[in-house]
N, C-alpha and C. Protein backbone atom coordinates (compact mmCIF):
# COMPACT_ATOMS: atom_id res chain seq x y z
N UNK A 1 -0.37 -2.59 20.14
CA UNK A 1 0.24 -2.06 18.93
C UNK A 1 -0.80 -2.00 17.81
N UNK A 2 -1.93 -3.36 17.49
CA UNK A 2 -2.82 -3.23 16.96
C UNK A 2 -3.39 -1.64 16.70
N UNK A 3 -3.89 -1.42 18.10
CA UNK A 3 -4.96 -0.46 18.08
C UNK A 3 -4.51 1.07 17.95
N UNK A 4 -3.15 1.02 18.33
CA UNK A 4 -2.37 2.16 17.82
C UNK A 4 -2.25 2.11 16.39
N UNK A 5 -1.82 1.29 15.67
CA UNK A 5 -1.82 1.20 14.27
C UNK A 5 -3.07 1.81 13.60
N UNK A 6 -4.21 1.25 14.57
CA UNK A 6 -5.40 2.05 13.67
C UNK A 6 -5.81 3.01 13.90
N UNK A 7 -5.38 3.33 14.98
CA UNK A 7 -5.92 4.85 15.20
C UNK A 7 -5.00 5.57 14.29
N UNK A 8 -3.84 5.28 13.93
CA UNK A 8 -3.09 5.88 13.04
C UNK A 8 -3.19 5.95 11.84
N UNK A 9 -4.21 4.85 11.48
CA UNK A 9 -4.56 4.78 9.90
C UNK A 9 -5.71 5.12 9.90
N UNK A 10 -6.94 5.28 10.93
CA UNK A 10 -8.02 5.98 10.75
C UNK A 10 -7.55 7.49 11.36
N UNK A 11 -6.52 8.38 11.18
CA UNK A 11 -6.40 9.45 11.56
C UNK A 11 -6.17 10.01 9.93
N UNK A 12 -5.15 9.25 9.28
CA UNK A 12 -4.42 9.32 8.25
C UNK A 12 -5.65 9.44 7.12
N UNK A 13 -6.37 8.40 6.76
CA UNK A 13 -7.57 7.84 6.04
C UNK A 13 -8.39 9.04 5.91
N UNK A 14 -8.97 9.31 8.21
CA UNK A 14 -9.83 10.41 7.51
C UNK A 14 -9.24 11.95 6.46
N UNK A 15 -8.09 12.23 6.85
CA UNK A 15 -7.67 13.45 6.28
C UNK A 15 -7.43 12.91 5.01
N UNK A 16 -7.22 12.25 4.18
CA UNK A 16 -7.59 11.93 2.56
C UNK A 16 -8.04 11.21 1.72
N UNK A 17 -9.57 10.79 2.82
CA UNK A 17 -11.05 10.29 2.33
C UNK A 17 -10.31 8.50 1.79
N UNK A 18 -9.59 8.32 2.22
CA UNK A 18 -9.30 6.92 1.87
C UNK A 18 -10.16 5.87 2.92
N UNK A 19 -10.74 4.86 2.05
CA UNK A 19 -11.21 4.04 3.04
C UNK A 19 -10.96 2.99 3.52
N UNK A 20 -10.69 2.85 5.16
CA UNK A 20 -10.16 1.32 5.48
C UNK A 20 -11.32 0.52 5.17
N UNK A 21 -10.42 -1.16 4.51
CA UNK A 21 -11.33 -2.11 4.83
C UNK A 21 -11.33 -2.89 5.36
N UNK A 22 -10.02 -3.05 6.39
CA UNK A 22 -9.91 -4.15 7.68
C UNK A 22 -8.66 -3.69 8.10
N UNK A 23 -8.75 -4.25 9.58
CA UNK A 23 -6.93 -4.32 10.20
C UNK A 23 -7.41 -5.66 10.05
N UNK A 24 -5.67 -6.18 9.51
CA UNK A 24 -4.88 -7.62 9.40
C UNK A 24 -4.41 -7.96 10.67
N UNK A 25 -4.59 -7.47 11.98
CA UNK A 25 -3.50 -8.02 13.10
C UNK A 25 -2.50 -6.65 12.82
N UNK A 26 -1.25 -6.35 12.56
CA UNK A 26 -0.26 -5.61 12.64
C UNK A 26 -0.45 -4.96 11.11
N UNK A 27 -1.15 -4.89 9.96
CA UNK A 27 -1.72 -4.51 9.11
C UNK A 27 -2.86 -3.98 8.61
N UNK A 28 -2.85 -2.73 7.80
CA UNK A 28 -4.26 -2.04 7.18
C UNK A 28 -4.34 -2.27 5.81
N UNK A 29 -5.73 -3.11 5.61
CA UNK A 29 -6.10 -2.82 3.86
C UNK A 29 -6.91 -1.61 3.79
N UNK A 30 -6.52 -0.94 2.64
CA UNK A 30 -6.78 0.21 2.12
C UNK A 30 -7.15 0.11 0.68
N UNK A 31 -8.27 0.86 0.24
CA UNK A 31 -8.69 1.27 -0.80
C UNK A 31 -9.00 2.21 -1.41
N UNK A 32 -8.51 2.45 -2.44
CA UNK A 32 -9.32 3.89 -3.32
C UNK A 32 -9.21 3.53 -4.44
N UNK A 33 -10.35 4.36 -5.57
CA UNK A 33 -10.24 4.27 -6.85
C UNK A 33 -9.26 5.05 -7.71
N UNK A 34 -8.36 5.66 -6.85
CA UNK A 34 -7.20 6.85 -7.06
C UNK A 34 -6.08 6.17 -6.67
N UNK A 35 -5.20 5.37 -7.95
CA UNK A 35 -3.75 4.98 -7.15
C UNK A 35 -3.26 6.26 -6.56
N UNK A 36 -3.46 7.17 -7.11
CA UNK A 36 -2.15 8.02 -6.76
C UNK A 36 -2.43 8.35 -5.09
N UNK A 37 -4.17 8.79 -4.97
CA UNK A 37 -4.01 8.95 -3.49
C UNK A 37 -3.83 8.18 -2.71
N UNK A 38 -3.85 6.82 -3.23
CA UNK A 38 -3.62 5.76 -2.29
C UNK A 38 -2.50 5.87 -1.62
N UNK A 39 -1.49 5.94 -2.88
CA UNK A 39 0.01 5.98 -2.65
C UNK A 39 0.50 6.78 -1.79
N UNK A 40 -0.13 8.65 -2.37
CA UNK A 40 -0.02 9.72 -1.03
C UNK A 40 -0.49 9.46 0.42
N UNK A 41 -1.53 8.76 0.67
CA UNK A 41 -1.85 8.03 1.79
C UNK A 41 -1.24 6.99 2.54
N UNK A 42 -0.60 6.33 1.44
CA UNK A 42 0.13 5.14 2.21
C UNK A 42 1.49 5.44 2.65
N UNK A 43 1.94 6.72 1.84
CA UNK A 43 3.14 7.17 2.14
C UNK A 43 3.47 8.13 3.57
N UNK A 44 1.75 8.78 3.81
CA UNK A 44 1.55 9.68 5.18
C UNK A 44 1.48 8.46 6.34
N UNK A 45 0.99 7.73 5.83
CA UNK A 45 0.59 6.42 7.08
C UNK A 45 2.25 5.98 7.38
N UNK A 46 2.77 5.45 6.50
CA UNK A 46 4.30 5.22 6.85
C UNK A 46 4.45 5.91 7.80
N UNK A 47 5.05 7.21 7.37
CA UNK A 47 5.46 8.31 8.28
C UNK A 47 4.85 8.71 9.06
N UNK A 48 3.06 8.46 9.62
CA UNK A 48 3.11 8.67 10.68
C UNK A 48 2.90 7.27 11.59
N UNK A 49 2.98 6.73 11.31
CA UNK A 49 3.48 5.17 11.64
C UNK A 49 4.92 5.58 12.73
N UNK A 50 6.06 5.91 11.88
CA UNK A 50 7.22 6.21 12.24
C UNK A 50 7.15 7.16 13.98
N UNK A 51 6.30 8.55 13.66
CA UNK A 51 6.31 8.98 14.17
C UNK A 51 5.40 8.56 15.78
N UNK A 52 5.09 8.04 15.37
CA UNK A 52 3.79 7.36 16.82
C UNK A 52 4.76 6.66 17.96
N UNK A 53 5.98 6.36 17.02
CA UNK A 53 7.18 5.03 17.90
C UNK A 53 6.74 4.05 17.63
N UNK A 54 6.13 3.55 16.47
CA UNK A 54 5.06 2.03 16.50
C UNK A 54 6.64 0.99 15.24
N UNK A 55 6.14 0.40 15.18
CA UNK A 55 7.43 -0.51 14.49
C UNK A 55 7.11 -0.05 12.89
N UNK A 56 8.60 -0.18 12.31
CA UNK A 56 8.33 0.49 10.81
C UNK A 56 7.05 -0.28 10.53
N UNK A 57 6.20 0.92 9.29
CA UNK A 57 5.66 0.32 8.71
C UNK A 57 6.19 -0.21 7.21
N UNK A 58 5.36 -0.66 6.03
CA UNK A 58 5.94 -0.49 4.99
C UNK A 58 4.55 -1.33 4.26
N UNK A 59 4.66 -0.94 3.01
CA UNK A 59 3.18 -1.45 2.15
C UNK A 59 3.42 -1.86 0.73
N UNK A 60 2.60 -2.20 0.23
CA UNK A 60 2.71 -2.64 -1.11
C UNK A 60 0.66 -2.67 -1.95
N UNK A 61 1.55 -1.43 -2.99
CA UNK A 61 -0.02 -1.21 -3.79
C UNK A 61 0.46 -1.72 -5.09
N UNK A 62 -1.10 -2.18 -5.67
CA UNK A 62 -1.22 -2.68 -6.84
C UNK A 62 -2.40 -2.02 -7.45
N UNK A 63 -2.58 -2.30 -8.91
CA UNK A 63 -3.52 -1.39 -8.96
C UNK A 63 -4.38 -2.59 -10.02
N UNK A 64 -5.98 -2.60 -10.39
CA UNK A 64 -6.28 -3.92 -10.92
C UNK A 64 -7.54 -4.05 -10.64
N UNK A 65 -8.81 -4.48 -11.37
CA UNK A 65 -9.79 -4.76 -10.86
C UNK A 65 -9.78 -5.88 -9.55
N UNK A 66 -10.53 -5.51 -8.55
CA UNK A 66 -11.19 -6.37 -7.77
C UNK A 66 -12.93 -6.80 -7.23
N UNK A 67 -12.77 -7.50 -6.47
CA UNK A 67 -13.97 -7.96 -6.14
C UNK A 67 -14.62 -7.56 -5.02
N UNK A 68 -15.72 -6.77 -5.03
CA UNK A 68 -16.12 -6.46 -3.72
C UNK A 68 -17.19 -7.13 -3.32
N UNK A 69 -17.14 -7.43 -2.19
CA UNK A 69 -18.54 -8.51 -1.18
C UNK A 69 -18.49 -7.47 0.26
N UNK A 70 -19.76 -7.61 0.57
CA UNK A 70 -19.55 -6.76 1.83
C UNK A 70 -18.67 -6.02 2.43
N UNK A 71 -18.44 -5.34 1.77
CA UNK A 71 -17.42 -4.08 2.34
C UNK A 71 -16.08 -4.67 2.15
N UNK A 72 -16.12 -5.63 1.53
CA UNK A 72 -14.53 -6.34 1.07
C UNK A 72 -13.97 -6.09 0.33
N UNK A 73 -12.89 -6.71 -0.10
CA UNK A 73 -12.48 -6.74 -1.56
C UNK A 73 -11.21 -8.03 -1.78
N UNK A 74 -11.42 -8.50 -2.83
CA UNK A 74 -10.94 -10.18 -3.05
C UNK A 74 -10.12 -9.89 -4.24
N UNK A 75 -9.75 -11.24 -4.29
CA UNK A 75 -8.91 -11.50 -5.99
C UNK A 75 -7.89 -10.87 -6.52
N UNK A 76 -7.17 -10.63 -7.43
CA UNK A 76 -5.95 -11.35 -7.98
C UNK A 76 -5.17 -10.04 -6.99
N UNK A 77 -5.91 -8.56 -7.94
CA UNK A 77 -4.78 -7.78 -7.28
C UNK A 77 -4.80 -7.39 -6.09
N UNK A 78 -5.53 -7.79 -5.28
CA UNK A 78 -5.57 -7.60 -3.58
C UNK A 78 -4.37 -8.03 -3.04
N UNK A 79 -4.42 -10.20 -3.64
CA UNK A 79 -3.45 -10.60 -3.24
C UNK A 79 -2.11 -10.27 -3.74
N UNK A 80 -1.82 -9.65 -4.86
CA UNK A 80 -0.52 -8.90 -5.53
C UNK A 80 -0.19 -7.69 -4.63
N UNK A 81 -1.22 -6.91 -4.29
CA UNK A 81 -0.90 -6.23 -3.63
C UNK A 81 -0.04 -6.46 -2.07
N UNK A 82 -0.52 -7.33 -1.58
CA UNK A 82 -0.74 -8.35 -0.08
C UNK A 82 1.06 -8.79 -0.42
N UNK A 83 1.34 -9.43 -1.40
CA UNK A 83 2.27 -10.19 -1.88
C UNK A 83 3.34 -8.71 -1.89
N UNK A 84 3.32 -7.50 -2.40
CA UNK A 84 4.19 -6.55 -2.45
C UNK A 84 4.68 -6.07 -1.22
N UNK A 85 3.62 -6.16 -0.64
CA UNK A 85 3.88 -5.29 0.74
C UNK A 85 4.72 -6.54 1.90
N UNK A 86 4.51 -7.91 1.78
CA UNK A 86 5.43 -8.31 2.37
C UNK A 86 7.14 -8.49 1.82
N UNK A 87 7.28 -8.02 0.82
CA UNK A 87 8.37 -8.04 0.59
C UNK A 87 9.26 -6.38 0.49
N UNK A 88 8.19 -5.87 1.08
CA UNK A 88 8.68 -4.47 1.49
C UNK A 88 9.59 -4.34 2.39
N UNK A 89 10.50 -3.81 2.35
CA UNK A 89 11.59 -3.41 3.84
C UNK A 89 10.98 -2.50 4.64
N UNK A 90 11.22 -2.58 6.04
CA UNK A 90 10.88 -1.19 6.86
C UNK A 90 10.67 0.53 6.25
N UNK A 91 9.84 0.75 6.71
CA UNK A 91 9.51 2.31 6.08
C UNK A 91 9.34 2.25 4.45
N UNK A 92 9.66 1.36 3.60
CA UNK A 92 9.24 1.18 2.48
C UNK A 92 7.82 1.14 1.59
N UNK A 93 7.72 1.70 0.78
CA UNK A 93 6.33 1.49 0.05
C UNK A 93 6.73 1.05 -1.65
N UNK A 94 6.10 0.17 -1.93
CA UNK A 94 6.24 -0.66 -3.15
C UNK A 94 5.11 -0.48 -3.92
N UNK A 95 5.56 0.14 -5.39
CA UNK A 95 4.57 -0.13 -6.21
C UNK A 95 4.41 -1.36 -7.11
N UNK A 96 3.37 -1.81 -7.99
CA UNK A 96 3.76 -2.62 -9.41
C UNK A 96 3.65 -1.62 -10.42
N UNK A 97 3.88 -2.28 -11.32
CA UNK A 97 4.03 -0.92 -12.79
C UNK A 97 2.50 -0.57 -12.69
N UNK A 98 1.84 -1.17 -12.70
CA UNK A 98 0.22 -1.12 -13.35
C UNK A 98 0.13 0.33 -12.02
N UNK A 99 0.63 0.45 -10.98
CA UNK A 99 -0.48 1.59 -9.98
C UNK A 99 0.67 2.64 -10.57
N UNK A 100 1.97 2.18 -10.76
CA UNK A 100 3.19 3.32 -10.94
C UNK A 100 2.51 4.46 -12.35
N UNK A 101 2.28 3.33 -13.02
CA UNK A 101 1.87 4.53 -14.41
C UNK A 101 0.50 5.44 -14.41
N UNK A 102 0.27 5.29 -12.74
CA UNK A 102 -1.03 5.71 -12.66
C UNK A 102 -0.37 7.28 -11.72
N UNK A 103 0.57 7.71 -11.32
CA UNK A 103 1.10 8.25 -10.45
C UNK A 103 1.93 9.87 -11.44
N UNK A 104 1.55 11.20 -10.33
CA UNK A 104 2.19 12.41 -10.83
C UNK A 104 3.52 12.22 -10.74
N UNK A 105 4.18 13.33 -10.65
CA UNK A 105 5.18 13.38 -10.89
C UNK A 105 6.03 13.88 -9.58
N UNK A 106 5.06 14.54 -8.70
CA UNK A 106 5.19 14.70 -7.26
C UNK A 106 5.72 13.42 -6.26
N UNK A 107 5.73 12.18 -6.69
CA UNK A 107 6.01 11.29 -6.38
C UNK A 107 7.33 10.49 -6.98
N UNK A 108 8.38 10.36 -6.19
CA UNK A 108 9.30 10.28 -7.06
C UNK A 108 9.31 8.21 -6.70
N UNK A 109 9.60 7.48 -8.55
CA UNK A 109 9.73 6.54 -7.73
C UNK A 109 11.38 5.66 -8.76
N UNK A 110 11.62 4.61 -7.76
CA UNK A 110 12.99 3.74 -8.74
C UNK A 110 12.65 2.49 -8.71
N UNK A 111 12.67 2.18 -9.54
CA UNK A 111 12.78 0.37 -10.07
C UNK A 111 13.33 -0.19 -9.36
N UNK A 112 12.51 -1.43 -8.71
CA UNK A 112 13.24 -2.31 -7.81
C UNK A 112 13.73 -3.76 -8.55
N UNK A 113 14.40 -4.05 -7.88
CA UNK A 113 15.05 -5.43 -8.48
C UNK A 113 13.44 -6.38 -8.75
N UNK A 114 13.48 -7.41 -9.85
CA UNK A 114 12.38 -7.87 -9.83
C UNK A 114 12.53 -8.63 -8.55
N UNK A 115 10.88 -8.86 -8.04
CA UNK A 115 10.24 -9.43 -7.27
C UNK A 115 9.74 -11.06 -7.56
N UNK A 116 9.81 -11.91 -6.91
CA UNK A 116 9.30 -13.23 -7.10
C UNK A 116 8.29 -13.57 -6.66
N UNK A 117 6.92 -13.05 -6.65
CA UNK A 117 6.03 -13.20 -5.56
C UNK A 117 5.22 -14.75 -5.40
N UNK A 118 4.92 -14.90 -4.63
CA UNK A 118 4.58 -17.02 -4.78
C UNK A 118 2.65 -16.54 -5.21
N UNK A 119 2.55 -17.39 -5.97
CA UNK A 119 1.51 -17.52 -6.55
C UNK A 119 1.17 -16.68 -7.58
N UNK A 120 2.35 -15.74 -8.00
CA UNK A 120 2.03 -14.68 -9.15
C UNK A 120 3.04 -15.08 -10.45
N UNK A 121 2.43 -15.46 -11.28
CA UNK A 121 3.15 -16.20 -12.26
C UNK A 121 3.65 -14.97 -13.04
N UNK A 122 3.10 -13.77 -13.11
CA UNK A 122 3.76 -12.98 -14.21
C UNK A 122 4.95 -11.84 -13.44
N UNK A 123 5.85 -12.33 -14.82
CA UNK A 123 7.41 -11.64 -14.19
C UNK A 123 6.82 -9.39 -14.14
N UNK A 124 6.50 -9.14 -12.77
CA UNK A 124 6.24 -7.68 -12.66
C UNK A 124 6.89 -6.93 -13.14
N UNK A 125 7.01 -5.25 -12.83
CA UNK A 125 8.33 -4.51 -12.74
C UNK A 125 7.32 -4.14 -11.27
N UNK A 126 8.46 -3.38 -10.55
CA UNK A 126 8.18 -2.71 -8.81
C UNK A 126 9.08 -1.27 -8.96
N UNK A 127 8.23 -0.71 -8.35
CA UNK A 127 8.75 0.45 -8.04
C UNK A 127 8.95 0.99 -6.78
N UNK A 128 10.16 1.37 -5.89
CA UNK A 128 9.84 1.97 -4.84
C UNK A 128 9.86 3.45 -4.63
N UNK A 129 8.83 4.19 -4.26
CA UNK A 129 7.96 5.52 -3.98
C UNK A 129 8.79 6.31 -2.72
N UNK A 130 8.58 7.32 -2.63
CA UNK A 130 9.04 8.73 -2.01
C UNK A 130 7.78 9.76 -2.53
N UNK A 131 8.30 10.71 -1.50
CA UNK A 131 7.96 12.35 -2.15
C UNK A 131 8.87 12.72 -2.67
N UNK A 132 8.97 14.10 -3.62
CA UNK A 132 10.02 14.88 -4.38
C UNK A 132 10.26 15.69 -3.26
C-alpha cells in the first residue's frame, strides 16, 4: 500500500511541480511555497488516492515558516500541519486560517468546528476545502 501511495503522489507531484519530502509509512509530506498549489495538489492526491482503490486518503496543510535541513523540513508548522491532517476524516483535506487566507476563490472552503490539537496551545480556526 506504501508504494502505491507513492507512486500516486509522485504521479500527482510531478504534474504540479510540488515537491515530496518523505513517505511517513501510509503518509506523504509535501511542500511548496504556494499554499494554494499545495492545496490544489493535495486535493488531486486525495482523489487520486480514491481512485487507485488505496484506503481514503485525507491531509492537513498549514501554512508558516519552517526549517529546512537536508531536504527536510522541521518545526512548529510542519507539526500543525502533521496535527491537522490526523484529525482529518477520510477523503478530507483541512486547512488552518493562516494557508486558508492564502487560497482563490476556485477553492471552496467551510469552517470546521474548532480543533484541539495536543501540543498546539493556540485556539486555530480550520477550514475544510473542495473544488467549486
Amino acid at each position: 500500500v506504501a508504494m502505491r501511495l507513492l507512486a500516486e503522489a509522485q504521479a500527482v507531484a510531478a504534474a504540479s511541480g510540488i515537491r515530496i519530502v518523505k513517505l511517513l509509512g501510509d503518509g506523504v509530506m509535501l511542500h511548496a511555497d504556494d499554499p494554494e498549489r499545495l492545496v490544489e495538489t493535495t486535493l488531486d492526491l486525495v482523489d487520486a488516492i480514491a481512485a487507485a482503490g488505496l484506503p481514503p486518503g485525507h491531509a492537513g496543510v498549514h501554512a508558516g515558516p519552517v526549517i529546512e535541513r537536508d531536504g527536510d523540513y522541521f518545526g512548529h508548522t510542519v507539526n500543525v500541519a502533521s496535527r491537522i491532517a490526523g484529525e482529518a476524516a477520510p477523503g478530507e483535506v483541512i486547512v488552518s486560517a493562516a494557508a486558508a487566507q492564502r487560497l482563490a476563490d476556485s477553492i471552496g472552503m467551510t469552517e470546521v468546528p474548532a480543533l484541539k490539537l495536543r501540543g498546539v496551545p493556540d485556539q486555530l480556526r480550520f477550514f475544510r476545502v473542495e473544488r467549486r
